[in-house]
PDB file of N, CA and C in Angstrom:
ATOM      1  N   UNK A   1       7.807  25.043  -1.708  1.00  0.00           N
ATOM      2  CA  UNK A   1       6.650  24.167  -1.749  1.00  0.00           C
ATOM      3  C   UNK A   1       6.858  22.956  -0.844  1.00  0.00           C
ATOM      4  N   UNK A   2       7.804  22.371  -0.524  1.00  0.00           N
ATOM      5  CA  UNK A   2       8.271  21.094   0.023  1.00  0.00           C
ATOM      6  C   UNK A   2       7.922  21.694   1.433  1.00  0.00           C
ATOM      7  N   UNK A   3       7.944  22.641   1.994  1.00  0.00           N
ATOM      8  CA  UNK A   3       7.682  23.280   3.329  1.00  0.00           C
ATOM      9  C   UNK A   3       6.080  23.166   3.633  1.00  0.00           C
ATOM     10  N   UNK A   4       5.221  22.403   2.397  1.00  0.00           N
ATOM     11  CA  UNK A   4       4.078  22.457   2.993  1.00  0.00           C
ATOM     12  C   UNK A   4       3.479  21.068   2.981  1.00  0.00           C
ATOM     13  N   UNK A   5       4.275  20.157   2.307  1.00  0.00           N
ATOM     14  CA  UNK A   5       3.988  18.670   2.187  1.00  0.00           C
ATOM     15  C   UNK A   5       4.155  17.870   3.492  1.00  0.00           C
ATOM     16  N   UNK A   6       5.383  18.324   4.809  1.00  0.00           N
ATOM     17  CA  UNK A   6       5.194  17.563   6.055  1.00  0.00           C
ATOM     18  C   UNK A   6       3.981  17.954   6.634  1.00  0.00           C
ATOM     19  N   UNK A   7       3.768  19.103   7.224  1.00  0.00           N
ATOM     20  CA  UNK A   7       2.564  19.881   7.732  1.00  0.00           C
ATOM     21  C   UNK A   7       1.188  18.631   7.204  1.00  0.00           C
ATOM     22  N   UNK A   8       1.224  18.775   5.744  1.00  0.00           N
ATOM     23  CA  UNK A   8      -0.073  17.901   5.569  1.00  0.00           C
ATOM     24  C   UNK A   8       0.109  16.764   5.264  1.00  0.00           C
ATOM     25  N   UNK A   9       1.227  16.193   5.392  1.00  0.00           N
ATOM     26  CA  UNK A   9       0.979  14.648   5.674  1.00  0.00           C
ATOM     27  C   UNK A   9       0.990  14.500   7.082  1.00  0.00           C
ATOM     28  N   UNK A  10       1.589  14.461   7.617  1.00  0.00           N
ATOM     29  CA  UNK A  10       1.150  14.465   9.136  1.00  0.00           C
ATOM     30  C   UNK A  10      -0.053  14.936   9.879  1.00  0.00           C
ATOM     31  N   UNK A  11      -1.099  16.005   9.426  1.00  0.00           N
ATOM     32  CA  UNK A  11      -2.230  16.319   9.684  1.00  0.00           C
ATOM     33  C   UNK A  11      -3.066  15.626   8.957  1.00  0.00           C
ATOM     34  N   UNK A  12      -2.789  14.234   7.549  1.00  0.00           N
ATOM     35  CA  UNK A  12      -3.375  13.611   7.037  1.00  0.00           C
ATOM     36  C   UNK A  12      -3.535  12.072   7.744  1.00  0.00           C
ATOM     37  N   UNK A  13      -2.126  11.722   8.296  1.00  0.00           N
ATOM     38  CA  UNK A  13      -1.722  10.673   9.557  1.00  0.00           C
ATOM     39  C   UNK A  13      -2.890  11.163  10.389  1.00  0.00           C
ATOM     40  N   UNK A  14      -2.190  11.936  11.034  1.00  0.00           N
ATOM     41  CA  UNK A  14      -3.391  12.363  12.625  1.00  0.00           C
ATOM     42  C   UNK A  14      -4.702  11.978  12.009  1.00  0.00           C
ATOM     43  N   UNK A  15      -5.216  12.857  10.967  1.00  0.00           N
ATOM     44  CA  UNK A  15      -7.014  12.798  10.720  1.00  0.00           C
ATOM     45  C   UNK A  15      -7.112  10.681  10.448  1.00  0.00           C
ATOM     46  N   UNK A  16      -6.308  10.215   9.926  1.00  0.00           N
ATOM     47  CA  UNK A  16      -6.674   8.953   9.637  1.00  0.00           C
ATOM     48  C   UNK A  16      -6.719   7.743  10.738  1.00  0.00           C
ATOM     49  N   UNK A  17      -5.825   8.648  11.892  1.00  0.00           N
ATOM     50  CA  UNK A  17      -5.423   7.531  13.238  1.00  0.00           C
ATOM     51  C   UNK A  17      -6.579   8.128  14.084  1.00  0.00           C
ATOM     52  N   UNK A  18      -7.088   9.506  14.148  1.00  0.00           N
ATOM     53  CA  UNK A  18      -8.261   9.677  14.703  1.00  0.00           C
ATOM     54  C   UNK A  18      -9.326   9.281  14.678  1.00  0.00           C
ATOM     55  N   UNK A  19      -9.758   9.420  13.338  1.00  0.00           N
ATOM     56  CA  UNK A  19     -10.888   8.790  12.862  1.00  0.00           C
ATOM     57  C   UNK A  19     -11.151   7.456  13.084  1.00  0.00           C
ATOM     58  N   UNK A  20     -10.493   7.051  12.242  1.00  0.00           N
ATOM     59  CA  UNK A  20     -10.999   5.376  12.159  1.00  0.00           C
ATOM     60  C   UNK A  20      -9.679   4.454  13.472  1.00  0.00           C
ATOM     61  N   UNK A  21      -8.795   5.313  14.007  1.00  0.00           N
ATOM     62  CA  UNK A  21      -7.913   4.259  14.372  1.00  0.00           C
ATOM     63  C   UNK A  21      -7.050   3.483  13.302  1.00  0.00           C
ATOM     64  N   UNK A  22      -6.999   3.419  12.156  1.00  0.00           N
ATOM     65  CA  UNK A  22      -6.824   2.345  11.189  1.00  0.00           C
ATOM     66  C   UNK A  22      -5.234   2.230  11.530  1.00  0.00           C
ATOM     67  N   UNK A  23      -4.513   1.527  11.358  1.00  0.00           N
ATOM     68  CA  UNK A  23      -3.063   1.155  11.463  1.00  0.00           C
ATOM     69  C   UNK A  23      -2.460   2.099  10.453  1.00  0.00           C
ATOM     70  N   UNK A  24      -1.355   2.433  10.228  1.00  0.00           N
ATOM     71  CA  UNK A  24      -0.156   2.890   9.140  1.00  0.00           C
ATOM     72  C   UNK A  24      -0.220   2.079   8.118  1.00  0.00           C
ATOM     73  N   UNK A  25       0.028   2.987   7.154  1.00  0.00           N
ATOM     74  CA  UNK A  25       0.121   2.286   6.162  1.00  0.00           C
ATOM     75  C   UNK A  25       1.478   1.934   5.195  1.00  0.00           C
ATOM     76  N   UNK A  26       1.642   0.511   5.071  1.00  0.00           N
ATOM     77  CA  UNK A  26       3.128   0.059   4.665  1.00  0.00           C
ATOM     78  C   UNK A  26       3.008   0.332   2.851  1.00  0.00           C
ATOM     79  N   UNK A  27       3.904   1.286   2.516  1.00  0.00           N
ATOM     80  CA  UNK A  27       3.596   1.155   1.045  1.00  0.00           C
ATOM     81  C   UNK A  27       5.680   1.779   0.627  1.00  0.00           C
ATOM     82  N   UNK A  28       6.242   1.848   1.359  1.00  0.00           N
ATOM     83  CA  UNK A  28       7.617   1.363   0.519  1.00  0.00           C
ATOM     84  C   UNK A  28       7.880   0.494  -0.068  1.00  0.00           C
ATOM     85  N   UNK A  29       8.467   0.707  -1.156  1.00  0.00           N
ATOM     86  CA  UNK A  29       8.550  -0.492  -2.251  1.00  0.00           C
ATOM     87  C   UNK A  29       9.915  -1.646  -1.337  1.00  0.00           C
ATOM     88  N   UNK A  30       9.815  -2.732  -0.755  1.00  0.00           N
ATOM     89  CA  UNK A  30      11.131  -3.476  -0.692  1.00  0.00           C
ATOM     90  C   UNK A  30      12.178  -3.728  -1.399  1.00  0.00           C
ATOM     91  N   UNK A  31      11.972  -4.017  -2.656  1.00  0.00           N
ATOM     92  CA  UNK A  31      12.721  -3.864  -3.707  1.00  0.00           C
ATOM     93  C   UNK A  31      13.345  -2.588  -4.235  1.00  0.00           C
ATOM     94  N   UNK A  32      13.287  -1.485  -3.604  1.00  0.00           N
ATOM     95  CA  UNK A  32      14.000  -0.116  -3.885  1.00  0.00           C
ATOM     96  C   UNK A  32      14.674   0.240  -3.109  1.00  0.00           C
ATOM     97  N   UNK A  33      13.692  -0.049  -1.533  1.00  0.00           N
ATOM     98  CA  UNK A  33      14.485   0.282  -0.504  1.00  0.00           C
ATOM     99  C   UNK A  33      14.131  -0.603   0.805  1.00  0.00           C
ATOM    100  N   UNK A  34      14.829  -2.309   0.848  1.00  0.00           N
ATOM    101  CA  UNK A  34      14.872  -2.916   1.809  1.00  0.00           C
ATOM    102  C   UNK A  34      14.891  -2.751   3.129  1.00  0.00           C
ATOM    103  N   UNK A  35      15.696  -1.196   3.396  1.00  0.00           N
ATOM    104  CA  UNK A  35      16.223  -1.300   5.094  1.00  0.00           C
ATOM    105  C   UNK A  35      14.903  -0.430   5.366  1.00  0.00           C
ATOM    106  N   UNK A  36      14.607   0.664   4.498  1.00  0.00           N
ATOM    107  CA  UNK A  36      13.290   1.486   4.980  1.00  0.00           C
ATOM    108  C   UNK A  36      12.265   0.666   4.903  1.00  0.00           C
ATOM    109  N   UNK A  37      11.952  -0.175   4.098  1.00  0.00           N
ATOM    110  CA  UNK A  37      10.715  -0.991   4.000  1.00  0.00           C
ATOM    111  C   UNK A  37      10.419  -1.655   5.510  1.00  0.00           C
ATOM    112  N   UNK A  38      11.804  -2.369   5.722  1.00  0.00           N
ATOM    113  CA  UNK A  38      11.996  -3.621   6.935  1.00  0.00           C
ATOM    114  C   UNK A  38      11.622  -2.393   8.119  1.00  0.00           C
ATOM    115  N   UNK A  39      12.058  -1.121   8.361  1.00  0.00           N
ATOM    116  CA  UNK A  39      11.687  -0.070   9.434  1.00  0.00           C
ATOM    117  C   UNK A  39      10.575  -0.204   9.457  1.00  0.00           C
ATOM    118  N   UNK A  40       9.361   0.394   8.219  1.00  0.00           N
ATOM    119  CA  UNK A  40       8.410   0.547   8.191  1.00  0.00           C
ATOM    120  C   UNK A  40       7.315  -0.601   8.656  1.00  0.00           C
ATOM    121  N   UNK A  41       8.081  -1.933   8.323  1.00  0.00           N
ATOM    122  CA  UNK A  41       7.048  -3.175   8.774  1.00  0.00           C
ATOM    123  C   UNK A  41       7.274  -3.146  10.148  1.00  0.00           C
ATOM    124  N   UNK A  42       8.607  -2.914  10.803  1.00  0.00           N
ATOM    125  CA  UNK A  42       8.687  -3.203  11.828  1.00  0.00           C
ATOM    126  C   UNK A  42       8.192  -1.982  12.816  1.00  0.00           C
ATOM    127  N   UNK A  43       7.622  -0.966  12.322  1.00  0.00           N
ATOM    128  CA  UNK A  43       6.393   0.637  12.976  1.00  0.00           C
ATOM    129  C   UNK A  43       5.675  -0.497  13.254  1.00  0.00           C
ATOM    130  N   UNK A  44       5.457  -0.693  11.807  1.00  0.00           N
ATOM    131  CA  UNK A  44       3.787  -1.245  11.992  1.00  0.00           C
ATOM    132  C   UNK A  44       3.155  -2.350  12.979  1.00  0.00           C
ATOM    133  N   UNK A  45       4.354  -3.352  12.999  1.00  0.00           N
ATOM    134  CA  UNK A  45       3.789  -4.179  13.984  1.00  0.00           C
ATOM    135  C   UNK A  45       4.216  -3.629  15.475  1.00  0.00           C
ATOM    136  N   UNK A  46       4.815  -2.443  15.510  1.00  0.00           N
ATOM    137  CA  UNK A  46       4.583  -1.720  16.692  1.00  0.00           C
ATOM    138  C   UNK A  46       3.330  -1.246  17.455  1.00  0.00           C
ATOM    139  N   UNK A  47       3.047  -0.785  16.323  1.00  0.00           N
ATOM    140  CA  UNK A  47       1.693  -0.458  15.896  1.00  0.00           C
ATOM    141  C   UNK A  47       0.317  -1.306  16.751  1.00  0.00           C
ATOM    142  N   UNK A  48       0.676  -2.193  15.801  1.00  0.00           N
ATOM    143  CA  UNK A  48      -0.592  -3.445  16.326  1.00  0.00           C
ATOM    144  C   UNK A  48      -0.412  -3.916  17.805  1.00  0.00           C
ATOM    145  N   UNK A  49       1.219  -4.238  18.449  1.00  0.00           N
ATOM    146  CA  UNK A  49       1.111  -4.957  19.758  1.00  0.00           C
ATOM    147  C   UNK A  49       1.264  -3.283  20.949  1.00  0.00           C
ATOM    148  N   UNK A  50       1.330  -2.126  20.685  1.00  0.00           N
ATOM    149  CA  UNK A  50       0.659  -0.924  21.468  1.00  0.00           C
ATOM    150  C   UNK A  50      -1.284  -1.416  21.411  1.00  0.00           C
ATOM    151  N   UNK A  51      -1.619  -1.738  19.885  1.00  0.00           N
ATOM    152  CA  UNK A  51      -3.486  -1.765  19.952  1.00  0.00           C
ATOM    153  C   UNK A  51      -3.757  -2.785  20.846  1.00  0.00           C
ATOM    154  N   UNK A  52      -3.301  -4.198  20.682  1.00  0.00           N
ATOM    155  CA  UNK A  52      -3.039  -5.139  21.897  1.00  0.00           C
ATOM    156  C   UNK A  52      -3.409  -4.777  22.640  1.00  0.00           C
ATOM    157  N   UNK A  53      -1.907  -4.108  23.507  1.00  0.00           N
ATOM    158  CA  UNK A  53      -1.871  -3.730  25.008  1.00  0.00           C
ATOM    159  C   UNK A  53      -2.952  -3.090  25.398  1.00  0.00           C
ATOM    160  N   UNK A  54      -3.007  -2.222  24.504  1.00  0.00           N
ATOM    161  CA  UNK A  54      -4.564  -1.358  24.623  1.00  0.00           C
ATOM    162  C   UNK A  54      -5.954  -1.973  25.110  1.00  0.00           C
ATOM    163  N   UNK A  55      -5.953  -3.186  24.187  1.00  0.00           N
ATOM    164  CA  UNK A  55      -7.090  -4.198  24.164  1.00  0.00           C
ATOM    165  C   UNK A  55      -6.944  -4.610  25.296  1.00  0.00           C
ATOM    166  N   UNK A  56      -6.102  -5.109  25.849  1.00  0.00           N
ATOM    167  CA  UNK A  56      -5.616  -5.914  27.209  1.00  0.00           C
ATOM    168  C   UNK A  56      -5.762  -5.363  28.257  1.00  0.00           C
ATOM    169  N   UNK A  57      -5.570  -4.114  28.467  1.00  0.00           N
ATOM    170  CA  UNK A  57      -6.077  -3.143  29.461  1.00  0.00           C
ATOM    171  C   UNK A  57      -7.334  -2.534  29.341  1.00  0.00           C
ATOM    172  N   UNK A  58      -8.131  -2.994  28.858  1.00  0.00           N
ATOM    173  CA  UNK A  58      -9.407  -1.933  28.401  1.00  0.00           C
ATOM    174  C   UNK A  58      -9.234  -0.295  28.309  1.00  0.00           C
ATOM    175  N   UNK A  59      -7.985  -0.408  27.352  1.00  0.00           N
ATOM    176  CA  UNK A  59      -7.691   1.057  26.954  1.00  0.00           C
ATOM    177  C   UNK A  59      -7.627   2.294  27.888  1.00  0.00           C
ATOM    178  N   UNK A  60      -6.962   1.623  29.460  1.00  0.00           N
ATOM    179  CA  UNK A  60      -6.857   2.487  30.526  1.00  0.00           C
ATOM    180  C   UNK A  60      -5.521   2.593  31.098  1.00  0.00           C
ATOM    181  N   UNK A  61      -4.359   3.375  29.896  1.00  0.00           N
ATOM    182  CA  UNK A  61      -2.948   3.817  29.890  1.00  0.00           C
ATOM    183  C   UNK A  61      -2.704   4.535  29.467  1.00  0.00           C
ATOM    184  N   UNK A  62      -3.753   5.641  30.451  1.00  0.00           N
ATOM    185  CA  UNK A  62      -3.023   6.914  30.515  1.00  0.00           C
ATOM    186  C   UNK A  62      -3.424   7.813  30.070  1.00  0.00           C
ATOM    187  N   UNK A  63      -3.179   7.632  28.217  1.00  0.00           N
ATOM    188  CA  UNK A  63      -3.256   8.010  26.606  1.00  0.00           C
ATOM    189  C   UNK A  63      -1.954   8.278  26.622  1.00  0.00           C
ATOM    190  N   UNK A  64      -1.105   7.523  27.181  1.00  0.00           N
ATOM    191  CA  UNK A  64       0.469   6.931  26.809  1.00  0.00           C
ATOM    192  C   UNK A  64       0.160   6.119  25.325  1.00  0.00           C
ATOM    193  N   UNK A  65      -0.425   5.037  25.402  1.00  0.00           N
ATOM    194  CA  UNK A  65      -0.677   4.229  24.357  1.00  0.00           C
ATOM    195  C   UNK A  65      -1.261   4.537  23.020  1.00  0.00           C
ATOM    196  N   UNK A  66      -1.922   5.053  22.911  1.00  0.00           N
ATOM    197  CA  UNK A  66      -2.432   6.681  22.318  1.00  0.00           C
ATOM    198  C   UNK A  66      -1.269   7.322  21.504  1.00  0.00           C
ATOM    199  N   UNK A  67      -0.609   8.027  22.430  1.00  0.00           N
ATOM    200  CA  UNK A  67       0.494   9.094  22.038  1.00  0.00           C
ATOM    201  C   UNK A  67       1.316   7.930  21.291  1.00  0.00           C
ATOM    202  N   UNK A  68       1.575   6.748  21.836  1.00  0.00           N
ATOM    203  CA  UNK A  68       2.907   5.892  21.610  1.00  0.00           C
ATOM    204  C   UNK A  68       2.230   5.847  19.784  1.00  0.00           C
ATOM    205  N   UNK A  69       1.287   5.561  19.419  1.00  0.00           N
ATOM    206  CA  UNK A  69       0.359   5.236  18.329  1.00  0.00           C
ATOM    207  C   UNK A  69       0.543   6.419  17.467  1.00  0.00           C
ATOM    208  N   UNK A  70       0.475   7.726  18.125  1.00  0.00           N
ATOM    209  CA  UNK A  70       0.367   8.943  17.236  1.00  0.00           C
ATOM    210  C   UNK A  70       2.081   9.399  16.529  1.00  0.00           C
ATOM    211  N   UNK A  71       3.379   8.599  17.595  1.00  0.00           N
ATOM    212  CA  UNK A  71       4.339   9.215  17.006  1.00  0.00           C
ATOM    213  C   UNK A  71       5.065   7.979  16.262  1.00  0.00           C
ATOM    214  N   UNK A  72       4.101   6.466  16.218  1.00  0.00           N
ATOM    215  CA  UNK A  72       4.650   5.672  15.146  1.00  0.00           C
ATOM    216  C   UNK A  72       3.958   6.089  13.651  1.00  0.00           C
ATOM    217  N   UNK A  73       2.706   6.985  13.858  1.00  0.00           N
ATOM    218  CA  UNK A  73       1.810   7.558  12.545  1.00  0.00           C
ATOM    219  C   UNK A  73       3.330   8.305  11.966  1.00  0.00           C
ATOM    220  N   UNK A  74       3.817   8.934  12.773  1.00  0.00           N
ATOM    221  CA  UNK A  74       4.995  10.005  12.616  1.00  0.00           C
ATOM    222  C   UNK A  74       6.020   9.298  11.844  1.00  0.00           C
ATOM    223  N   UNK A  75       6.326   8.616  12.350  1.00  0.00           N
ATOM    224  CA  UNK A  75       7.436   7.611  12.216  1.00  0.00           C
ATOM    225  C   UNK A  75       7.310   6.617  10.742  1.00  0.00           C
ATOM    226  N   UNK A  76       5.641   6.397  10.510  1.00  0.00           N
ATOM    227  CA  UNK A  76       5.646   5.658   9.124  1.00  0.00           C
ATOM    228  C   UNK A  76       5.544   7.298   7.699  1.00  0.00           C
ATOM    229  N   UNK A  77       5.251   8.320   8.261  1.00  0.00           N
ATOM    230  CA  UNK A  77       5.268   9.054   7.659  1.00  0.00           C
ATOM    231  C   UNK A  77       6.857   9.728   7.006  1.00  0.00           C
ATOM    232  N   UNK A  78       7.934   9.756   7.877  1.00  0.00           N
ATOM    233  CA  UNK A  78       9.066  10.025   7.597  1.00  0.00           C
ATOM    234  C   UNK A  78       9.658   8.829   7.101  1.00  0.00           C
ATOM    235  N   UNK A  79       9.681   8.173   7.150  1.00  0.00           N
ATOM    236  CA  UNK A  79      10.109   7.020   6.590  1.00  0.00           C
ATOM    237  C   UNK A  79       9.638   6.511   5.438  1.00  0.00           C
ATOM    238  N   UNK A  80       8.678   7.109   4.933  1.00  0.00           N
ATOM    239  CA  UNK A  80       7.879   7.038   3.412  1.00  0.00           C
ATOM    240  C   UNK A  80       8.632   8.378   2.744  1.00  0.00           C
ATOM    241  N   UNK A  81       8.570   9.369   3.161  1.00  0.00           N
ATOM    242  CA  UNK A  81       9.308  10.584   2.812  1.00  0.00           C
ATOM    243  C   UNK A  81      10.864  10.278   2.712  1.00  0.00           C
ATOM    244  N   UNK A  82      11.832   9.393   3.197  1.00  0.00           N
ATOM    245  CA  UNK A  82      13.033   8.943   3.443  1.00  0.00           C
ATOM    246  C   UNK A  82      12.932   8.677   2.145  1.00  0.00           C
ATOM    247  N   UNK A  83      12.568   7.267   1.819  1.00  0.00           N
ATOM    248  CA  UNK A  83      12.586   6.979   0.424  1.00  0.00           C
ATOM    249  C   UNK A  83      11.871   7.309  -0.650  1.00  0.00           C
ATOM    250  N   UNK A  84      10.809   8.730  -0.585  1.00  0.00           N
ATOM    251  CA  UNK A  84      10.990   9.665  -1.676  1.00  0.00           C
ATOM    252  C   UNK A  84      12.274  10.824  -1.932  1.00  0.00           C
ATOM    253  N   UNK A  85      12.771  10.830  -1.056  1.00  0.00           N
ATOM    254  CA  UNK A  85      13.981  11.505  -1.193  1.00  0.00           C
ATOM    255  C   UNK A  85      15.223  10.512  -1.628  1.00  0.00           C
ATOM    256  N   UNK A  86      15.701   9.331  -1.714  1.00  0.00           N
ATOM    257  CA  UNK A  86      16.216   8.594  -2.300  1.00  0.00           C
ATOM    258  C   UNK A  86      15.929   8.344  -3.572  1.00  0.00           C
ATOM    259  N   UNK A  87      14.468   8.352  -3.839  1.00  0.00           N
ATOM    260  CA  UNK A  87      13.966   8.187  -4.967  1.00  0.00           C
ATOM    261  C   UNK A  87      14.304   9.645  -5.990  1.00  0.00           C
ATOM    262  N   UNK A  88      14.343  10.709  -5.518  1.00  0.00           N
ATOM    263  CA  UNK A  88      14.870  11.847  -6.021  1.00  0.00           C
ATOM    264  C   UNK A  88      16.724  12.344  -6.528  1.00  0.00           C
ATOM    265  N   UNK A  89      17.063  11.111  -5.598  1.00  0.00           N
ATOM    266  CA  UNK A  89      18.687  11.127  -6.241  1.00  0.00           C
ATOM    267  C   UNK A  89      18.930  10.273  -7.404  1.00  0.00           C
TER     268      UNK A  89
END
């Protein structure tokens, strides 16, 4: 069963960064797990200064900036999964 939970969180990422664009979402607890939390804030404001740059260029890079956006979706997704698997030991 665990073989089908990346597949659709990550096709749940993609549909949510497609759609609306909306940023990642930070929901590790800090208090359980500090160093993943501090990763995850620090996606996120990856996150925002890629939308920036974006803004700053009138969104004409490439779809480098884009992609850079689609594999921090990636990146807040494994890192939420990191510390459900901590949470499981």
């Amino acid at each position: 069963m665990k073989h089908f939970v990346l597949p659709g969180l990550i096709v749940t990422g993609m549909l949510a960064w497609s759609v609306g664009g909306a940023d990642p979402v930070r929901d590790i607890n800090p208090a359980r797990h500090p160093n993943l939390a501090a990763a995850q804030r620090l996606s996120h404001q990856a996150w925002e200064k890629v939308t920036a740059a974006q803004g700053a260029n009138e969104w004409d890079l490439g779809g480098h900036a884009q992609k850079a956006k689609e594999l921090l979706d990636q990146v807040n997704i494994e890192l939420k999964m990191a510390a459900e698997a901590a949470n499981h030991r």
